[in-house]
Protein backbone atom coordinates (compact mmCIF):
# COMPACT_ATOMS: atom_id res chain seq x y z
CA UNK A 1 0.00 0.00 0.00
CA UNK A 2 1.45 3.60 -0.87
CA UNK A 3 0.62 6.60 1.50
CA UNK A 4 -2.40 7.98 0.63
CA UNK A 5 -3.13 12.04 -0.21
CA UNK A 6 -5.49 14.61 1.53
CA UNK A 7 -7.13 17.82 0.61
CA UNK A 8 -9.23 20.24 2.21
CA UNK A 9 -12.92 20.35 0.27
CA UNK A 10 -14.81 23.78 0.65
CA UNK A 11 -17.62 22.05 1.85
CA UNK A 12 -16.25 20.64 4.88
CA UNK A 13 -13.25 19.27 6.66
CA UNK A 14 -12.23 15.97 4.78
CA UNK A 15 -9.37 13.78 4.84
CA UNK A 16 -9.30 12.12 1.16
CA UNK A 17 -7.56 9.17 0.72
CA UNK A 18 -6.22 7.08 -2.74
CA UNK A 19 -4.09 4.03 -1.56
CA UNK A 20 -2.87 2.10 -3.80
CA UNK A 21 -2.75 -1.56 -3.61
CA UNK A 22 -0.53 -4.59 -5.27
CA UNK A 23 -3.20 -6.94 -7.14
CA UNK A 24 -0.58 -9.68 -7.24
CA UNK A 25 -1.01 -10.07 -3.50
CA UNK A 26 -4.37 -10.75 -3.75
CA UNK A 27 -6.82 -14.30 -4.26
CA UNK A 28 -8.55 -13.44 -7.60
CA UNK A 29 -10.28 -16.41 -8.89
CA UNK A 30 -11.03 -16.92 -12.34
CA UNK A 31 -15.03 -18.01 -13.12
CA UNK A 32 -17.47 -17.34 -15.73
CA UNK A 33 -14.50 -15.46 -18.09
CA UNK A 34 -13.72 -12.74 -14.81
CA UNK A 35 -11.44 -12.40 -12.12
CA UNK A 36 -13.10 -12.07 -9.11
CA UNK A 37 -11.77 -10.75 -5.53
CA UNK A 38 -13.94 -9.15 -2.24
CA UNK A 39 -11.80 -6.76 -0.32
CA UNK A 40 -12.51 -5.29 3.11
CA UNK A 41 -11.37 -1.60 2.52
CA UNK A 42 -11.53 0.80 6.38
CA UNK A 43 -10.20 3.70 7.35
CA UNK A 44 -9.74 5.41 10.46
CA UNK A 45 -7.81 8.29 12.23
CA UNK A 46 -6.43 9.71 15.88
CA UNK A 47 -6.18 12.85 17.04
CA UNK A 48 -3.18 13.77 19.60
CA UNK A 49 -5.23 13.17 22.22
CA UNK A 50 -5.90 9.83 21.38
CA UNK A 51 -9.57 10.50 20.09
CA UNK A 52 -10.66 8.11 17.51
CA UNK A 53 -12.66 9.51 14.37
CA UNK A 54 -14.17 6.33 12.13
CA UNK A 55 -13.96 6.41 8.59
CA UNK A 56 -15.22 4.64 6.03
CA UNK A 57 -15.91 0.81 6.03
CA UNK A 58 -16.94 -0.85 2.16
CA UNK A 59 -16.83 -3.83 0.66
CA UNK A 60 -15.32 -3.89 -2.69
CA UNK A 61 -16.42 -6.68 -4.72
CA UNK A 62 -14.30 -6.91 -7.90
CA UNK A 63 -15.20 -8.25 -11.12
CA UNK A 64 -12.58 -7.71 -13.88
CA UNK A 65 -12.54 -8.80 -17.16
CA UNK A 66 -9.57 -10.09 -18.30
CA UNK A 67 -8.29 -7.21 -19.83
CA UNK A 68 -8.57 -5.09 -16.84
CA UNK A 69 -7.43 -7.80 -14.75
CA UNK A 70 -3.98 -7.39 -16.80
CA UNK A 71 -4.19 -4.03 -16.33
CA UNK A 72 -4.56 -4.52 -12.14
CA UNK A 73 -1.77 -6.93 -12.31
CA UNK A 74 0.56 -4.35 -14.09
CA UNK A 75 -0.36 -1.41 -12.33
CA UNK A 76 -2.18 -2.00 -9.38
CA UNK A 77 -5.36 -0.73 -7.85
CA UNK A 78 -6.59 1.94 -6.30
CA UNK A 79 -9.57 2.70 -3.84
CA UNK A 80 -11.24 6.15 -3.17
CA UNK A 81 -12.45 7.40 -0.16
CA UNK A 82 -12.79 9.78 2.58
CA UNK A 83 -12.44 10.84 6.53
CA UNK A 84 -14.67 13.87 7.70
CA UNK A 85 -12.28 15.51 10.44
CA UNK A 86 -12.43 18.63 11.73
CA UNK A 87 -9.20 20.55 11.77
CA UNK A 88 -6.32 18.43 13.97
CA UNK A 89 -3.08 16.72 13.70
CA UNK A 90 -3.84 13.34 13.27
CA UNK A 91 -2.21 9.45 12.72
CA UNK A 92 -4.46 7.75 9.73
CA UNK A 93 -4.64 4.27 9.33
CA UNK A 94 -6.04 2.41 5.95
CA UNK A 95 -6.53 -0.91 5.44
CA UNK A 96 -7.47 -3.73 3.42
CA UNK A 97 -8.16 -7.32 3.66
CA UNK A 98 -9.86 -9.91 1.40
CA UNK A 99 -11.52 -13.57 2.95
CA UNK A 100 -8.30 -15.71 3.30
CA UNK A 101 -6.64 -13.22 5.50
CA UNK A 102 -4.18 -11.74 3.35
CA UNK A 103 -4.49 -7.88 4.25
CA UNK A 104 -2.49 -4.53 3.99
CA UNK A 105 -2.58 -0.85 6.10
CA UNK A 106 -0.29 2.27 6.46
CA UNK A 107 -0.31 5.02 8.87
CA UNK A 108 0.39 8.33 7.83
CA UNK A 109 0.59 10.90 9.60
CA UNK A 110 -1.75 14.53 8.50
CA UNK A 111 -2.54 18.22 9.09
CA UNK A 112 -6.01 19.82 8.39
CA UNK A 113 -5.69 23.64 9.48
CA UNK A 114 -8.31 25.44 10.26
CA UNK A 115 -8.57 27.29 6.63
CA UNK A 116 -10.61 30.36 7.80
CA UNK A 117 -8.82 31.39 10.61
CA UNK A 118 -5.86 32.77 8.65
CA UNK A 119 -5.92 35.29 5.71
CA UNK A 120 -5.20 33.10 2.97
CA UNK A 121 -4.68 29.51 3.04
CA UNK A 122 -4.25 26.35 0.79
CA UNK A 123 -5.42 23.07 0.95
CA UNK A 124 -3.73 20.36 -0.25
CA UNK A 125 -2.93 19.59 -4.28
CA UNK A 126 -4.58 16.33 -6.04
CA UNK A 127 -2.82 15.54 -8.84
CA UNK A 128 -3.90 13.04 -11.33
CA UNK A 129 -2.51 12.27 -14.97
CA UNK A 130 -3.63 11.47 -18.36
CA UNK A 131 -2.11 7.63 -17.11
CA UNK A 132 -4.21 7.43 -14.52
CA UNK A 133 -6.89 5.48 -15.64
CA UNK A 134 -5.05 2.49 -16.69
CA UNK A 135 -4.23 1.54 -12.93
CA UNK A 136 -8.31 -0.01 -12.05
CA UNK A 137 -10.10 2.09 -9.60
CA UNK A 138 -12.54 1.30 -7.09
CA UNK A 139 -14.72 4.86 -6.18
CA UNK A 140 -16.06 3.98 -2.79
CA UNK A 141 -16.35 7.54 -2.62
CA UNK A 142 -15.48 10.40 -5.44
CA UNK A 143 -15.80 13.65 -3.65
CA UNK A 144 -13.13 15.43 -6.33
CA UNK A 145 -14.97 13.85 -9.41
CA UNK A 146 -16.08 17.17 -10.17
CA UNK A 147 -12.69 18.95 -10.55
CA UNK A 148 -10.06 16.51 -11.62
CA UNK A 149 -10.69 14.25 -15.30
CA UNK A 150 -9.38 11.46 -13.44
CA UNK A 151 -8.99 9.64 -10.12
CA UNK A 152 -6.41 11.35 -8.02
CA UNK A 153 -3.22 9.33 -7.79
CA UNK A 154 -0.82 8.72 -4.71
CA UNK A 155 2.50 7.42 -6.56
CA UNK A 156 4.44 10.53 -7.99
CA UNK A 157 6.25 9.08 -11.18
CA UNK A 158 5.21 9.93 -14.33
CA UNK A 159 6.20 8.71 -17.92
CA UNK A 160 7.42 11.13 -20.25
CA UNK A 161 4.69 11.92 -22.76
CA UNK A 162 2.13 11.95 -19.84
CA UNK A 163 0.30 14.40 -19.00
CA UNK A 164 0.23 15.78 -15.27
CA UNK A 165 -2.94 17.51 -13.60
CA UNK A 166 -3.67 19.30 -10.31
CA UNK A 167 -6.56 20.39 -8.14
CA UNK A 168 -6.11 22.54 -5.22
CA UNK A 169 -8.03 25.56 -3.33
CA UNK A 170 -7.18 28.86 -1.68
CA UNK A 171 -9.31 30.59 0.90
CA UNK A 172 -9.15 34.03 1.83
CA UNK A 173 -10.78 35.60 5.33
CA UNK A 174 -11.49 39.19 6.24
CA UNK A 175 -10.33 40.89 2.86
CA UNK A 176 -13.60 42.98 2.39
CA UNK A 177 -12.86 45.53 -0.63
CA UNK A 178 -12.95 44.28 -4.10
CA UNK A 179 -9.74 43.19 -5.76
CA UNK A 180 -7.89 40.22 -7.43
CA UNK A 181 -5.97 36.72 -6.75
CA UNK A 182 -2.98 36.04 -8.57
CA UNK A 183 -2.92 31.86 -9.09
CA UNK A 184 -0.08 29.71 -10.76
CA UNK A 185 1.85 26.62 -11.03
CA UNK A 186 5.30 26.49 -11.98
CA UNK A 187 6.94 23.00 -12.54
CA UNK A 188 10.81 23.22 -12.04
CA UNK A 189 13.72 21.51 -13.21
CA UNK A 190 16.70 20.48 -10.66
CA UNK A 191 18.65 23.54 -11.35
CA UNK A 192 15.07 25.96 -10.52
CA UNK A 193 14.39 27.17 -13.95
CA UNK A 194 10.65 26.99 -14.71
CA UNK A 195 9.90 24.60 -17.72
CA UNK A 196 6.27 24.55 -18.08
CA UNK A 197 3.46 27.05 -16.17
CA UNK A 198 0.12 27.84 -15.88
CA UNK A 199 -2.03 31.02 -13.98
CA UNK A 200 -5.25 32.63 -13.86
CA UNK A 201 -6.08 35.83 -11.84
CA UNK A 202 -9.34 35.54 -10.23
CA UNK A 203 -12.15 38.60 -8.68
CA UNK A 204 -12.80 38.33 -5.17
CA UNK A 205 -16.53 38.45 -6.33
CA UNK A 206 -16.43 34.97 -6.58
CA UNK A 207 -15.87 33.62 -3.11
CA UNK A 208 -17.95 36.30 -1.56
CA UNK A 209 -20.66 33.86 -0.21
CA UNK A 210 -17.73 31.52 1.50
CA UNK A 211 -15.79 28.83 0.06
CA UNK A 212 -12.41 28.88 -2.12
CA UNK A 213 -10.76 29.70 -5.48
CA UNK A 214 -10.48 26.53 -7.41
CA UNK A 215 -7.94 26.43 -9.03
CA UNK A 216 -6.92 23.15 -11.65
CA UNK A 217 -4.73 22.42 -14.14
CA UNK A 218 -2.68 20.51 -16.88
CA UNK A 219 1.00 19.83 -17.64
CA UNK A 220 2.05 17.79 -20.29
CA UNK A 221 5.22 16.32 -19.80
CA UNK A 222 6.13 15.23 -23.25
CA UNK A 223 9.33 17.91 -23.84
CA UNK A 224 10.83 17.12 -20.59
CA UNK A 225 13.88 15.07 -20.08
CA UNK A 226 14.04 12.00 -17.29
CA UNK A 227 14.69 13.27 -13.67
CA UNK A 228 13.70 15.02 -10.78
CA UNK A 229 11.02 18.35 -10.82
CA UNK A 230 8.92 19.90 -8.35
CA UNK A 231 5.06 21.32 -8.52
CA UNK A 232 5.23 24.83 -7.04
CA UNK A 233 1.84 25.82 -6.63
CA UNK A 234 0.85 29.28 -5.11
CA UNK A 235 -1.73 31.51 -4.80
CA UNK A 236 -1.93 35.04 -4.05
CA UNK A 237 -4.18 37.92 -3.02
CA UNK A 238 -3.20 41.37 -3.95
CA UNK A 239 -4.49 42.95 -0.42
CA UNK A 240 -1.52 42.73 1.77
CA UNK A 241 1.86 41.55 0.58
CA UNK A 242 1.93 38.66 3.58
CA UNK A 243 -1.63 36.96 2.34
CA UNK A 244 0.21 34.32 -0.17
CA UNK A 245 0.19 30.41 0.37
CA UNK A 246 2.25 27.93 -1.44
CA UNK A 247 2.99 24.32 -1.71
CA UNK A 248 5.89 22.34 -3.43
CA UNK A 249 5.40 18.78 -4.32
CA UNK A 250 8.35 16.80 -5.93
CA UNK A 251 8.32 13.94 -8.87
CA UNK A 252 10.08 12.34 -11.05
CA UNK A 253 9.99 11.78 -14.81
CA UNK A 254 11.10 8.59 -16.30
């Protein structure tokens, strides 16, 4: 099992999760021209006080035709889900298990801030690719369906002629007067020049109600040479040179 990811939603606190499991490990048994495997998936996570918060519990009854059952083998699997936590430091455990015993977990350890306490914050940053898809998926829940084209991934390695994109937020609190929010992504080379970007500037208008600045993207990788990058994503509002958030992520191009 890889460590899973987490973002912030602007409808509520959640921890979302996209472990990725090893089909080879697994029982699948061959009947009626599928593979078939039933896998426990649960969740769970503690706060530093030793509170327990339940997350999900499924069953994930898989089916695959042969030619996605090839496609498990060589890529793995992945499951979708989701914690609702309010904002903590806290261990998360996932887990899975089919019938004969054989099972899987990780703990990983997250953050959720409180996002509307400072003046501008960022959640976390899904990334997905135009890849993803071939690795089987299993939606027990989908709560970013609606702003990335595929399922989020966990692993950070892409292929070179992939195509990389991003989902992240940025909340802003007490900035009353009109104005606008600078948003980009850089992606950066070992030596810190910027090879590919993308940006938007965004009205204030739009997050007057509540909520956050979407803000998504896509990279293709196809010109880039094999090695080491990083994802610098940042937002920024122009009231008040201090109200700027930013997150780095690192991958790899083979």
């Amino acid at each position: 099992m890889l460590p899973p990811g987490n973002l912030k939603a602007c409808n509520g606190f959640w921890s979302i999760h996209y472990p990725e499991l090893d089909a080879s490990k697994f029982d699948f048994a061959e009947g009626n021209g599928t593979f078939n495997e039933s896998l426990e998936i649960a969740s769970a996570a503690t706060n530093s006080t030793g509170k327990v918060f339940p997350g999900e519990r499924s069953t994930a009854n898989l089916t695959l035709k042969p030619d996605t059952y090839k496609s498990a083998k060589e890529h793995g699997f992945r499951v979708l889900t989701q914690v609702n936590l309010p904002p903590g430091k806290y261990q998360l455990r996932l887990a899975a298990a089919n019938k004969s015993g054989k099972a899987g977990s990780v703990l990983y350890d997250i953050e959720i801030p409180d996002f509307y306490k400072a003046p501008f914050a960022m959640s976390g940053v899904a990334i997905t690719s135009a890849s993803a898809p071939l690795t089987p998926t299993v939606r027990a829940k989908n709560p970013l369906g609606d702003f990335l084209p595929g399922p989020p991934i966990a692993t950070r390695e892409f292929v070179a002629g992939d195509t990389m994109m991003f989902f992240t937020e940025f909340y802003e609190n007490g900035a009353n007067n009109p104005h606008k929010v600078d948003l980009k992504a850089e992606l950066r080379a070992g030596d810190g020049r910027v090879v590919l970007t993308a940006t938007e500037e965004r009205e204030s208008a739009e997050v007057k109600g509540g909520g956050g600045y979407g803000f998504a993207g896509r990279l293709p990788l196809s010109d880039l040479a094999p090695g080491l990058y990083v994802l610098h994503v940042e937002g920024k509002s122009r009231v008040g040179s201090d109200n700027v958030a930013s997150k780095d992520i690192q991958i790899r191009i083979k």
